[in-house]
C-alpha atoms as a PDB file:
ATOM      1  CA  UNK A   1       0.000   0.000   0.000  1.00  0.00           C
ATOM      2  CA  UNK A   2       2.980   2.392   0.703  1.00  0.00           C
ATOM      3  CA  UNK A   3       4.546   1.659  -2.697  1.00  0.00           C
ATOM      4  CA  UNK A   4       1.424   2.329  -4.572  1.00  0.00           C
ATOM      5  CA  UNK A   5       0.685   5.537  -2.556  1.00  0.00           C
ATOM      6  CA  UNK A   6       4.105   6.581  -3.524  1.00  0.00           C
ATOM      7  CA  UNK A   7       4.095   5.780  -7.193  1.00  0.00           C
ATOM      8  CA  UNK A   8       0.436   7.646  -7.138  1.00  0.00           C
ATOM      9  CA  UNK A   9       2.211  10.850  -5.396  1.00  0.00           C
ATOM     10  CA  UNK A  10       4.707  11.051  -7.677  1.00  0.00           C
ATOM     11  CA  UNK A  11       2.485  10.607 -11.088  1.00  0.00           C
ATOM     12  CA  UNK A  12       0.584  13.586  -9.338  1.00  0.00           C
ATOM     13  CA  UNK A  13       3.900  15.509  -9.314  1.00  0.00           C
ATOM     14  CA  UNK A  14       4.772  14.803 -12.788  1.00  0.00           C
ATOM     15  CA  UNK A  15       1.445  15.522 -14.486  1.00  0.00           C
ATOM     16  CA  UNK A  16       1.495  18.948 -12.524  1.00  0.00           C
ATOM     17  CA  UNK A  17       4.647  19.403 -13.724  1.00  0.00           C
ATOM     18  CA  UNK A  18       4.601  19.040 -17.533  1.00  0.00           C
ATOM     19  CA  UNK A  19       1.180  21.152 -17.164  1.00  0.00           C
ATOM     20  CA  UNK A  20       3.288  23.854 -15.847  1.00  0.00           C
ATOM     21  CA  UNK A  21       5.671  23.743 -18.145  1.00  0.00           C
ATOM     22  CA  UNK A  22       2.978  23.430 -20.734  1.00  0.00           C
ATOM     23  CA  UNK A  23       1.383  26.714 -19.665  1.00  0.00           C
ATOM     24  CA  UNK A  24       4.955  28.414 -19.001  1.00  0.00           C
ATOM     25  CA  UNK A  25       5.341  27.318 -22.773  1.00  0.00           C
ATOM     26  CA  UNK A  26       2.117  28.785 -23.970  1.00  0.00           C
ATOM     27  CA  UNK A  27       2.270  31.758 -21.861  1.00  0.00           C
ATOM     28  CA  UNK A  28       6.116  32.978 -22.916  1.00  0.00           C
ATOM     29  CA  UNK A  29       5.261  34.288 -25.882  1.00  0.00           C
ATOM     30  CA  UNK A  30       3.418  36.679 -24.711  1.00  0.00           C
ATOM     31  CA  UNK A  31       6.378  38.035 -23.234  1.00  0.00           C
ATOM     32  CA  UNK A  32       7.982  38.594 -25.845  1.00  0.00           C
ATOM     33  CA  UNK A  33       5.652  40.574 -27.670  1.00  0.00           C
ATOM     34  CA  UNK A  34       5.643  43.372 -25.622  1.00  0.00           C
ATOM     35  CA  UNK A  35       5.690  46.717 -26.843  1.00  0.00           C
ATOM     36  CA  UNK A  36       8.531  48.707 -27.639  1.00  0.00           C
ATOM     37  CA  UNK A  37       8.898  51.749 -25.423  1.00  0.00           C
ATOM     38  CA  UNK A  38       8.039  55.451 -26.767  1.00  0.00           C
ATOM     39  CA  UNK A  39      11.878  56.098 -26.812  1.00  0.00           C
ATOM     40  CA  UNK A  40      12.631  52.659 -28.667  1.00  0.00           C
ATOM     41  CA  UNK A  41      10.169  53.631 -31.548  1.00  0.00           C
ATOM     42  CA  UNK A  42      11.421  57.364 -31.713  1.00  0.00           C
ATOM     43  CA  UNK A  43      15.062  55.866 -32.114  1.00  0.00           C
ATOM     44  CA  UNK A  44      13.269  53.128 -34.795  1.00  0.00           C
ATOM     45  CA  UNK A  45      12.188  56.191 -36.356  1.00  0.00           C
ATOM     46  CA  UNK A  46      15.066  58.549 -36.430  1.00  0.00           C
ATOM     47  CA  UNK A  47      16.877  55.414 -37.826  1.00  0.00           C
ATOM     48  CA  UNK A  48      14.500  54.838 -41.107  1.00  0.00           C
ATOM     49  CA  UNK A  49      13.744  58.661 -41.568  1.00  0.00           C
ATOM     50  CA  UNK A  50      16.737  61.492 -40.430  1.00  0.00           C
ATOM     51  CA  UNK A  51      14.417  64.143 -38.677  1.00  0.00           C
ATOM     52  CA  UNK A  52      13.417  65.822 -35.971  1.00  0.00           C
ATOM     53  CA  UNK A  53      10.409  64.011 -33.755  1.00  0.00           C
ATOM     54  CA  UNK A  54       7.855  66.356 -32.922  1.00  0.00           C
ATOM     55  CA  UNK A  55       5.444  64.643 -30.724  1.00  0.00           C
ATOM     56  CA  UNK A  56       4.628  60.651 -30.272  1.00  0.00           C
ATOM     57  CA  UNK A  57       1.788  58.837 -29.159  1.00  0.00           C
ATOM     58  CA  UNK A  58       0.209  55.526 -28.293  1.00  0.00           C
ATOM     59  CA  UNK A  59      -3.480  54.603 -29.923  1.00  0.00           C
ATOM     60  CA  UNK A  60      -5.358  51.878 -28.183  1.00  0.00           C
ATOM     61  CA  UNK A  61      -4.955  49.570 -31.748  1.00  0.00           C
ATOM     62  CA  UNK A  62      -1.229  49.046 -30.590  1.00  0.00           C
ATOM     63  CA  UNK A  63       0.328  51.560 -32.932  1.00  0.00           C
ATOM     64  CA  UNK A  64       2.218  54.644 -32.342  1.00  0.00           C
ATOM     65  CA  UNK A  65       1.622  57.896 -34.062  1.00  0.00           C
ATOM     66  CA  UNK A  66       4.672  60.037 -34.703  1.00  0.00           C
ATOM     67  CA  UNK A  67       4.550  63.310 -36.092  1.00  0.00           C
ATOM     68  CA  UNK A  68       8.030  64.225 -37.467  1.00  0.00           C
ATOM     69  CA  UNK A  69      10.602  67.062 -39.237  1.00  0.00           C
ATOM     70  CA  UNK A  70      11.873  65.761 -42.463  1.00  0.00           C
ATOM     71  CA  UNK A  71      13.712  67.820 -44.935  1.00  0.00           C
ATOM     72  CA  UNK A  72      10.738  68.381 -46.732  1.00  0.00           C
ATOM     73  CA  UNK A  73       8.053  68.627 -44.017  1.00  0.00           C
ATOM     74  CA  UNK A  74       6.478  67.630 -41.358  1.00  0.00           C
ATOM     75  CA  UNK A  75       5.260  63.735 -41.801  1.00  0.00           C
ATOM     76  CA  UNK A  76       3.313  61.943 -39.691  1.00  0.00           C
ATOM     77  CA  UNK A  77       4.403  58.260 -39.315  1.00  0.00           C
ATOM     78  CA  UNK A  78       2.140  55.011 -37.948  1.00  0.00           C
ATOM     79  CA  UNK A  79       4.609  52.585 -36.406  1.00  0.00           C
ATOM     80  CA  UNK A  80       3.716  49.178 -35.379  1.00  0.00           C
ATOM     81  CA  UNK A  81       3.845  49.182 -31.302  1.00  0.00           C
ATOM     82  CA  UNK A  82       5.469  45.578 -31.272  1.00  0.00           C
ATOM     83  CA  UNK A  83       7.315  45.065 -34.109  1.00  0.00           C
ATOM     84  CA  UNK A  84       8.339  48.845 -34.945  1.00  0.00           C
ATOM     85  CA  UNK A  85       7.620  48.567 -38.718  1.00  0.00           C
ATOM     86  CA  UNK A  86       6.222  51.477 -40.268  1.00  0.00           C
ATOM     87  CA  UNK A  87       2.303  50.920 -41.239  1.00  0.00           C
ATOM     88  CA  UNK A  88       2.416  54.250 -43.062  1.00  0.00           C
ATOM     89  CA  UNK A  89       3.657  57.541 -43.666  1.00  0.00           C
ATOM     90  CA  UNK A  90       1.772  60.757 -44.791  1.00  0.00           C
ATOM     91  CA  UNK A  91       2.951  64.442 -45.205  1.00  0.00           C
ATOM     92  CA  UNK A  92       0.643  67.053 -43.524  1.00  0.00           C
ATOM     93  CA  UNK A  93      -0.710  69.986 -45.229  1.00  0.00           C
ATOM     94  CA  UNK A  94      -0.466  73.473 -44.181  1.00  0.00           C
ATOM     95  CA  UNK A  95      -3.941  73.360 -42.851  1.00  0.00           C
ATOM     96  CA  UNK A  96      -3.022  70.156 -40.794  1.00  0.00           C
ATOM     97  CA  UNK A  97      -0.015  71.365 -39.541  1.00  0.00           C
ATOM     98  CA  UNK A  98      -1.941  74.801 -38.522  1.00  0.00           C
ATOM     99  CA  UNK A  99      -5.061  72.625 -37.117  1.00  0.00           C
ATOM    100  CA  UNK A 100      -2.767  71.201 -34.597  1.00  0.00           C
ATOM    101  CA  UNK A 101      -0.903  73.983 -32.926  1.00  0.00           C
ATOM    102  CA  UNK A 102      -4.059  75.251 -32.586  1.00  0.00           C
ATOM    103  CA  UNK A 103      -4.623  71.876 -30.180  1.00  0.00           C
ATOM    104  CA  UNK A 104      -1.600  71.711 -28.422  1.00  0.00           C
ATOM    105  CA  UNK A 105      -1.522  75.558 -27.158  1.00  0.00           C
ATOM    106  CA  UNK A 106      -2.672  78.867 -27.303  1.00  0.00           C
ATOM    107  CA  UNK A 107      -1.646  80.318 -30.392  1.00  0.00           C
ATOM    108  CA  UNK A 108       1.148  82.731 -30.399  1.00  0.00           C
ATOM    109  CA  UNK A 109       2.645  83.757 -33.255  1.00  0.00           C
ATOM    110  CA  UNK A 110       6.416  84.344 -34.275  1.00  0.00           C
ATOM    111  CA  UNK A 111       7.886  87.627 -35.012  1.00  0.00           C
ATOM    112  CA  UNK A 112       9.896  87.195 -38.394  1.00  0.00           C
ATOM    113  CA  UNK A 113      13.081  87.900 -36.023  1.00  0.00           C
ATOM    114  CA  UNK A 114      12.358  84.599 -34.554  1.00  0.00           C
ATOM    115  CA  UNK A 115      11.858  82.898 -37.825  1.00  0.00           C
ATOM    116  CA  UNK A 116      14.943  84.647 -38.978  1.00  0.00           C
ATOM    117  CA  UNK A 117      16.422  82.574 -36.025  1.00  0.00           C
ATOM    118  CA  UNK A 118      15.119  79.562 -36.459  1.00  0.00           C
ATOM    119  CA  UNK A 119      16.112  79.128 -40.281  1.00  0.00           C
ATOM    120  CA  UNK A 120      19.508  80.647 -39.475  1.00  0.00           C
ATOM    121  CA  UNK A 121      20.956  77.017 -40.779  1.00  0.00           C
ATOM    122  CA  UNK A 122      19.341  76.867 -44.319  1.00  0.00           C
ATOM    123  CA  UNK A 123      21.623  79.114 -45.867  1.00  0.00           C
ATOM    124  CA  UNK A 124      21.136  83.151 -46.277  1.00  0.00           C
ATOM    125  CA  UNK A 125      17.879  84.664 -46.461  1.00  0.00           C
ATOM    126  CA  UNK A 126      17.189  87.044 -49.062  1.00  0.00           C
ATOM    127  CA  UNK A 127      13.249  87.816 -48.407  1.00  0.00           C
ATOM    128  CA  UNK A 128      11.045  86.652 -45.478  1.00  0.00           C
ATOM    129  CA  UNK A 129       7.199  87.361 -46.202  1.00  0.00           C
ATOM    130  CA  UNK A 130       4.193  86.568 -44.068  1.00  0.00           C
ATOM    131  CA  UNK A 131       0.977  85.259 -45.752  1.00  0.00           C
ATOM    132  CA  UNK A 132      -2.471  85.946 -44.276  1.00  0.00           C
ATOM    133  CA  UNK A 133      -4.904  83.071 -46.348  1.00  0.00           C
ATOM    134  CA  UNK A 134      -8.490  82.571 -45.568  1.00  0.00           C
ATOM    135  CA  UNK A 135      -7.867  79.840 -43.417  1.00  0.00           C
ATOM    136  CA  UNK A 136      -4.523  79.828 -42.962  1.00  0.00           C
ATOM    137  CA  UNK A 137      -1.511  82.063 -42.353  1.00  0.00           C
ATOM    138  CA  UNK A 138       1.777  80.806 -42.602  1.00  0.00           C
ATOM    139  CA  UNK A 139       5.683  82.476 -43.141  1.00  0.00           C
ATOM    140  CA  UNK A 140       7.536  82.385 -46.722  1.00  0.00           C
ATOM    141  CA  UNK A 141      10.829  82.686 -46.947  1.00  0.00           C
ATOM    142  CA  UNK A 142      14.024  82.723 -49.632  1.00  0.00           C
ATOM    143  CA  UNK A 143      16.991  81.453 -48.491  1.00  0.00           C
ATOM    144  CA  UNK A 144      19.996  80.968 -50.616  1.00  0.00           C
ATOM    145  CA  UNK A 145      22.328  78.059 -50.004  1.00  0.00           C
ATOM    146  CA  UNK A 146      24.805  76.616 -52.348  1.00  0.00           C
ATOM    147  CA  UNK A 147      23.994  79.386 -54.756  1.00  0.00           C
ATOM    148  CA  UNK A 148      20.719  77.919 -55.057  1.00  0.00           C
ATOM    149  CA  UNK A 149      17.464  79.733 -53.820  1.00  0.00           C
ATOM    150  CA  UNK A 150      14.973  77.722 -51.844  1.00  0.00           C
ATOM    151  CA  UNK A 151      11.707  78.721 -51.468  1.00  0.00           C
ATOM    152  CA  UNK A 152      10.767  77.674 -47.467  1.00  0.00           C
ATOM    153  CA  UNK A 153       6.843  77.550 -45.831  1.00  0.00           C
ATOM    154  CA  UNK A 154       7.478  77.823 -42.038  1.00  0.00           C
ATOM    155  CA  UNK A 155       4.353  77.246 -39.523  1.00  0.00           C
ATOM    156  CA  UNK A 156       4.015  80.562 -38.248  1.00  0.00           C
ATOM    157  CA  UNK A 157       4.012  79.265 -34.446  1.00  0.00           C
ATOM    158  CA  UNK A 158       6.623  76.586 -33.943  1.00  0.00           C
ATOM    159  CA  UNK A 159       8.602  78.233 -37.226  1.00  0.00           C
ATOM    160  CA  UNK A 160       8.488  73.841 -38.259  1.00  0.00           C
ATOM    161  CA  UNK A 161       9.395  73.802 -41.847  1.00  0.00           C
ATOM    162  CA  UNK A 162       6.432  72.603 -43.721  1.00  0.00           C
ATOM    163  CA  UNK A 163       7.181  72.545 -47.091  1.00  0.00           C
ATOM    164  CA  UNK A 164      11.038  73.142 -49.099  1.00  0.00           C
ATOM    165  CA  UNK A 165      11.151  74.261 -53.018  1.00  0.00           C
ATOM    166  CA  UNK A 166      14.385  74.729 -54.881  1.00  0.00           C
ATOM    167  CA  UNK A 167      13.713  77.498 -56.698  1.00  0.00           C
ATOM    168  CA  UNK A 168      14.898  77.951 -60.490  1.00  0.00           C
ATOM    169  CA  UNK A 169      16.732  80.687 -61.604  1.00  0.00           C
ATOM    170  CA  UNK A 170      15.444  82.821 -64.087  1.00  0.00           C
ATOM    171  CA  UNK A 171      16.542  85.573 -66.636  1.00  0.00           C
ATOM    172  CA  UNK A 172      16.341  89.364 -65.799  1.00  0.00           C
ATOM    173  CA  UNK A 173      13.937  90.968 -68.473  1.00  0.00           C
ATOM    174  CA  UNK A 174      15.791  93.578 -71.063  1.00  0.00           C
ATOM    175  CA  UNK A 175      13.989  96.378 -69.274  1.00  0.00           C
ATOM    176  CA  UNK A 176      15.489  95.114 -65.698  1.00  0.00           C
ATOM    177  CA  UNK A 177      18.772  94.997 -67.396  1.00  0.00           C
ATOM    178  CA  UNK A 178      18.112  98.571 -68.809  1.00  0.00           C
ATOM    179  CA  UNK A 179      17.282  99.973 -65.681  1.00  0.00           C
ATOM    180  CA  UNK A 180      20.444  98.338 -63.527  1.00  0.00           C
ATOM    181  CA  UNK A 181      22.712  99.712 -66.712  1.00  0.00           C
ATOM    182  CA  UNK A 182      21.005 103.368 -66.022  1.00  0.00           C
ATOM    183  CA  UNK A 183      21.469 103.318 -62.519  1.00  0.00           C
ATOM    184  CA  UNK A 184      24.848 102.117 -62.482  1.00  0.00           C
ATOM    185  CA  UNK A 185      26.570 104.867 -65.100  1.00  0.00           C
ATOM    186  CA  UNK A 186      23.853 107.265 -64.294  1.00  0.00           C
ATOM    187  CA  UNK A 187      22.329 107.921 -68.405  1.00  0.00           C
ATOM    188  CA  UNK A 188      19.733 106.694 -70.561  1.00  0.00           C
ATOM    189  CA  UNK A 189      19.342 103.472 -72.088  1.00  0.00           C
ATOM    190  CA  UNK A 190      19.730 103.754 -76.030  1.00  0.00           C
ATOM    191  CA  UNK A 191      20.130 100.027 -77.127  1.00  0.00           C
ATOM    192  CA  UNK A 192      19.906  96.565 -75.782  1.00  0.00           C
ATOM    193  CA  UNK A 193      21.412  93.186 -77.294  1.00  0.00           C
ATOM    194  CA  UNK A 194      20.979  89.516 -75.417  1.00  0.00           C
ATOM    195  CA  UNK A 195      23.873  87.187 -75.722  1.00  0.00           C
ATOM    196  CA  UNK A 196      23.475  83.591 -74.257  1.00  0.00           C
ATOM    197  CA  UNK A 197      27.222  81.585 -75.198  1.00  0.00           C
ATOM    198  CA  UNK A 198      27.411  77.783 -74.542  1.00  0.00           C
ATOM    199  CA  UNK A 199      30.491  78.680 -71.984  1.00  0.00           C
ATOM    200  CA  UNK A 200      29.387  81.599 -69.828  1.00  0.00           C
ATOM    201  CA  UNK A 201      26.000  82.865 -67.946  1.00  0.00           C
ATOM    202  CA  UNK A 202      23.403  84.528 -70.556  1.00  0.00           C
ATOM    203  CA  UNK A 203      24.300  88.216 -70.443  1.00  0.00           C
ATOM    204  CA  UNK A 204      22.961  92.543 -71.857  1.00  0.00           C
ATOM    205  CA  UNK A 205      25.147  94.665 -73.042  1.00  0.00           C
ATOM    206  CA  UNK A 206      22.758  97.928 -72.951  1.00  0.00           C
ATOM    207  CA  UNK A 207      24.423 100.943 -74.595  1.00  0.00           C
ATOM    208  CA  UNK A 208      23.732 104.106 -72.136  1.00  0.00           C
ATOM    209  CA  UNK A 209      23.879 107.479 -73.246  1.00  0.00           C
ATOM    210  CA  UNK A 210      25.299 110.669 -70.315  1.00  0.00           C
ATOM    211  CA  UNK A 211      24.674 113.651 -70.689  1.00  0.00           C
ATOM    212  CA  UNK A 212      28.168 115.225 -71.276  1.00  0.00           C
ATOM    213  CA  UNK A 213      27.629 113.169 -74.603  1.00  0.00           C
ATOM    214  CA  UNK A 214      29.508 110.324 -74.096  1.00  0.00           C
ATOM    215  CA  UNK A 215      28.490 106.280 -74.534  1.00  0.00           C
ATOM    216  CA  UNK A 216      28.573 103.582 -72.337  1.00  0.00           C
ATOM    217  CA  UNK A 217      28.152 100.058 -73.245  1.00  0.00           C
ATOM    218  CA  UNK A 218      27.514  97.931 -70.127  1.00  0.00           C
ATOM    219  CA  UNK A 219      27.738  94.221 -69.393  1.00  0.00           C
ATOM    220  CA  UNK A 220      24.991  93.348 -66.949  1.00  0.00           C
ATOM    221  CA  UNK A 221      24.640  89.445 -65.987  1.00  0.00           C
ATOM    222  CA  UNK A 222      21.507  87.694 -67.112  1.00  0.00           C
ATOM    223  CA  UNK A 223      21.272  86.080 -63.529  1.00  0.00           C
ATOM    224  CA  UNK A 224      23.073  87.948 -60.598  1.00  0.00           C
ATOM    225  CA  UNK A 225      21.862  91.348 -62.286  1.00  0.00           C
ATOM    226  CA  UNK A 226      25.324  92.134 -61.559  1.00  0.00           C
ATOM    227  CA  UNK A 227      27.356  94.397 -63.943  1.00  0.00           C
ATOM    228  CA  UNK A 228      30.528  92.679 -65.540  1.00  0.00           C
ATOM    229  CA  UNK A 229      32.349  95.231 -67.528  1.00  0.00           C
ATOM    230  CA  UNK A 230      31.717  98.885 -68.690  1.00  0.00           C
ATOM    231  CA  UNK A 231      33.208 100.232 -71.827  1.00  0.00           C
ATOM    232  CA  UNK A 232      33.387 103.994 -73.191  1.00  0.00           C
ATOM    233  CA  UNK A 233      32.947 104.282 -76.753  1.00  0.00           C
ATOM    234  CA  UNK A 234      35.045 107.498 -77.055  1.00  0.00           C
ATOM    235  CA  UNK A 235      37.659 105.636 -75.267  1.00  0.00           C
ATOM    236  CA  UNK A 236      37.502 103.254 -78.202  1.00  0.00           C
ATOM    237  CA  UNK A 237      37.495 105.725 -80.708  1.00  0.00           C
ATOM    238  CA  UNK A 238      40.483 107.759 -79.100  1.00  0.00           C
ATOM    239  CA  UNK A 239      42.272 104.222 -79.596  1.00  0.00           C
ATOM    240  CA  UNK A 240      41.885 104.404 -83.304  1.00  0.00           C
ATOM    241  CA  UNK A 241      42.654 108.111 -83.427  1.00  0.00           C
ATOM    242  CA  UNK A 242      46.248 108.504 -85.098  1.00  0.00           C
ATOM    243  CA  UNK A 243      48.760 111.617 -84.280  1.00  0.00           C
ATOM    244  CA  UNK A 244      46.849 114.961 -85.393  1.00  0.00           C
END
């Protein structure tokens, strides 16, 4: 009777046993399907997309939302909450981006010193403008880097980048060229020729007249605006002039 109360004791053991291990087996998974922490997805993030996060947050549908800074605007990003691979990505409008400053805190809007500051690193700025829409306001600015202008639309209450245009360059019009040739020798434009050669930037050379009489011919670049060379046509002709 002792033997068989022992043998019966220590099936008892052994069934309990492999059901534990059964249930550890079934149940360990789970473990490891936790989700990632806010600050591992950000770093997932910054890892597939070089930005700036914003904000981040957790749905109930184990996903996080991340709203990011890109190089050409502000993105938001769904990120699985387990595995960390991206569901989706979807740049925000102007509207959007507006929309939800207008959630996070009262509005207070930037001086254009401030947004001066805050695009300091994307190059020099040449104009800065601030656009009042019907349902939106935002700042525009032009910012030359490289020697390339690049056209930027900045929220106009977290100065975020929302939107980055190279712009093209384009050619001065004959009567811009005129007028720079005017101003710079002081006369009046008389005539105008256009030359465009296959190894330099298109260029005017705009003949001015002054009023002492004399002619200029200047060299104004078809880009830059900027005046190459100036050349007096009585200083050519006194060239040619032999001994009296």
């Amino acid at each position: 009777m002792k033997i068989r109360k022992v043998l019966i004791t220590a099936g008892s053991i052994l069934v309990f046993g492999l059901l534990s291990f059964g249930g550890f087996q079934w149940w360990a998974p789970s473990l490891s399907a936790e989700s990632l922490t806010k600050e591992e997805v950000n770093q997932t993030a910054k890892d597939k997309f070089p930005g700036t996060i914003i904000k981040t947050t957790k749905s109930e549908g184990e996903e996080y939302q991340i709203e990011m800074q890109l190089e050409t605007g502000v993105y938001q990003i769904r990120m699985d909450a387990k595995s960390g691979e991206v569901r989706s990505i979807k740049k925000e409008t102007i509207g959007q981006t507006a929309e939800a400053t207008t959630e996070k805190t009262p509005q207070k809007q930037l001086t254009q010193n401030e947004v001066k500051t805050r695009i300091s690193s994307q190059g020099d700025l040449e104009q800065i403008d601030f656009v009042q829409e019907k349902d939106n306001s935002f700042y525009k600015a032009v910012v030359n880097k490289n020697n390339e202008k690049i056209t930027l639309i900045l929220d106009p209450y977290t100065g975020a980048i929302i939107d980055s245009t190279l712009v093209a360059d384009s050619i001065i019009t004959e009567k811009e060229a005129i007028a720079i040739a005017e101003k710079h020798v002081k006369g009046t434009g008389d005539d105008t020729e256009f030359y465009q050669p296959s190894d330099q930037t298109p260029y005017y050379l705009v003949e001015v007249e002054l009023e002492d009489d004399r002619d200029a011919v200047v060299q104004v670049d078809g880009y830059t605006k900027e005046v190459k060379t100036i050349t007096w046509e009585d200083d050519e002709e006194n060239d040619h002039d032999g001994p009296e």
